[in-house]
Protein backbone atom coordinates (compact mmCIF):
# COMPACT_ATOMS: atom_id res chain seq x y z
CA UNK A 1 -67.66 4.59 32.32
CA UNK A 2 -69.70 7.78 31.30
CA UNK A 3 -69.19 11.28 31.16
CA UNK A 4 -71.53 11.57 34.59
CA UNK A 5 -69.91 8.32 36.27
CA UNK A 6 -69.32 9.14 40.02
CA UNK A 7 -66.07 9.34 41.93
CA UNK A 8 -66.91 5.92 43.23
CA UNK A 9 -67.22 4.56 40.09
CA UNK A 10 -63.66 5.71 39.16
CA UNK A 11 -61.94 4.10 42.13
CA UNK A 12 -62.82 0.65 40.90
CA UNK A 13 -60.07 1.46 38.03
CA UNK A 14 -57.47 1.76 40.91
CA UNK A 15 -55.71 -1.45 41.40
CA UNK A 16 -55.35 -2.45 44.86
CA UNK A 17 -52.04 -4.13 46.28
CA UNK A 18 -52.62 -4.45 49.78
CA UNK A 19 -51.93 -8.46 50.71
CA UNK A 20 -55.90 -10.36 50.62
CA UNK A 21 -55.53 -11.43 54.27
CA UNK A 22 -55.38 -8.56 56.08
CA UNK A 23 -57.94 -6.07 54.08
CA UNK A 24 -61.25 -5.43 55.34
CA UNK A 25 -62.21 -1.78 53.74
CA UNK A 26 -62.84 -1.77 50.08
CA UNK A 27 -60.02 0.66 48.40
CA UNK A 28 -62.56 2.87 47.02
CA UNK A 29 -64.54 3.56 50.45
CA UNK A 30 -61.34 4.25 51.61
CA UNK A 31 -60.28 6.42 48.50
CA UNK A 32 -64.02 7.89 49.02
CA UNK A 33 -63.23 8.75 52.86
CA UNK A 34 -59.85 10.32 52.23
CA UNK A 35 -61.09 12.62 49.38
CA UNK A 36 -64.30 14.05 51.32
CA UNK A 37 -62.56 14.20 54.28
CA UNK A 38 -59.94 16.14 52.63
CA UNK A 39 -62.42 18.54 50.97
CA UNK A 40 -63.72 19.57 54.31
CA UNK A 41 -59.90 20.16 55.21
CA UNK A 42 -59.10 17.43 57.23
CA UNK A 43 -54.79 16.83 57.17
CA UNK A 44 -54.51 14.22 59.24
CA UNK A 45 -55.91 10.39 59.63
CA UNK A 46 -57.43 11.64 62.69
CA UNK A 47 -59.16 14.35 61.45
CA UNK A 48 -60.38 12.25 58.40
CA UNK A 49 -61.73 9.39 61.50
CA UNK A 50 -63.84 12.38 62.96
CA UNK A 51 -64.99 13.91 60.02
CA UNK A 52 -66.04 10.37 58.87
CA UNK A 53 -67.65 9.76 62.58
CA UNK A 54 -68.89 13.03 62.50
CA UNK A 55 -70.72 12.34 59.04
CA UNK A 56 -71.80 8.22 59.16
CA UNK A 57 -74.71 8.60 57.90
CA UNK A 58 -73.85 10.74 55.03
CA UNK A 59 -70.98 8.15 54.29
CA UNK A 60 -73.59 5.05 54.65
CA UNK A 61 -75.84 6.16 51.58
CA UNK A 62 -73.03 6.11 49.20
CA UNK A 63 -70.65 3.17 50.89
CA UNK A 64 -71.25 -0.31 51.99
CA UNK A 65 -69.10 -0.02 54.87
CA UNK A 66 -69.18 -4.01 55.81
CA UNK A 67 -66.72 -3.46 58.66
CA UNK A 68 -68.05 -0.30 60.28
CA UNK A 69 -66.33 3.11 59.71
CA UNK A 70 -63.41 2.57 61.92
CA UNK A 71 -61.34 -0.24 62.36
C-alpha cells in the first residue's frame, strides 16, 4: 500500500466474517457506501440506501456493484 492508496484500497485489509453463503456485497463497497454516505450526513441505513440511489452513478465508477446497489 502507498502513501496515495485510496480508501478502497484500505478496506481490502479488513477481514470479513460474515458466513460465505449468504454474502453478495463485497465488504469494502459496503465499507465504501457507509463512509460516503456518512460524509454527506446520512444516520440511518435508509438514508445511506437514498443517498446511494440518489448517487449510482457516482458509486458505479469506483465499485463493481455485481448485485446492484440494493439488495
Amino acid at each position: 500500500m502507498t502513501k496515495n492508496s485510496c480508501f478502497i484500497e484500505y478496506c481490502e485489509y479488513v477481514d470479513d466474517f460474515r458466513q460465505e453463503g449468504k454474502v453478495k456485497h463485497q465488504l469494502r463497497d459496503i465499507l465504501f457506501i457507509a463512509v460516503a454516505a456518512t460524509i454527506a450526513n446520512a444516520d440511518s441505513w435508509p438514508q445511506v440506501e437514498v443517498f446511494v440511489v440518489d448517487n449510482e452513478e457516482w458509486f458505479r465508477k469506483y465499485l463493481e456493484l455485481p448485485y446492484g446497489i440494493t439488495y
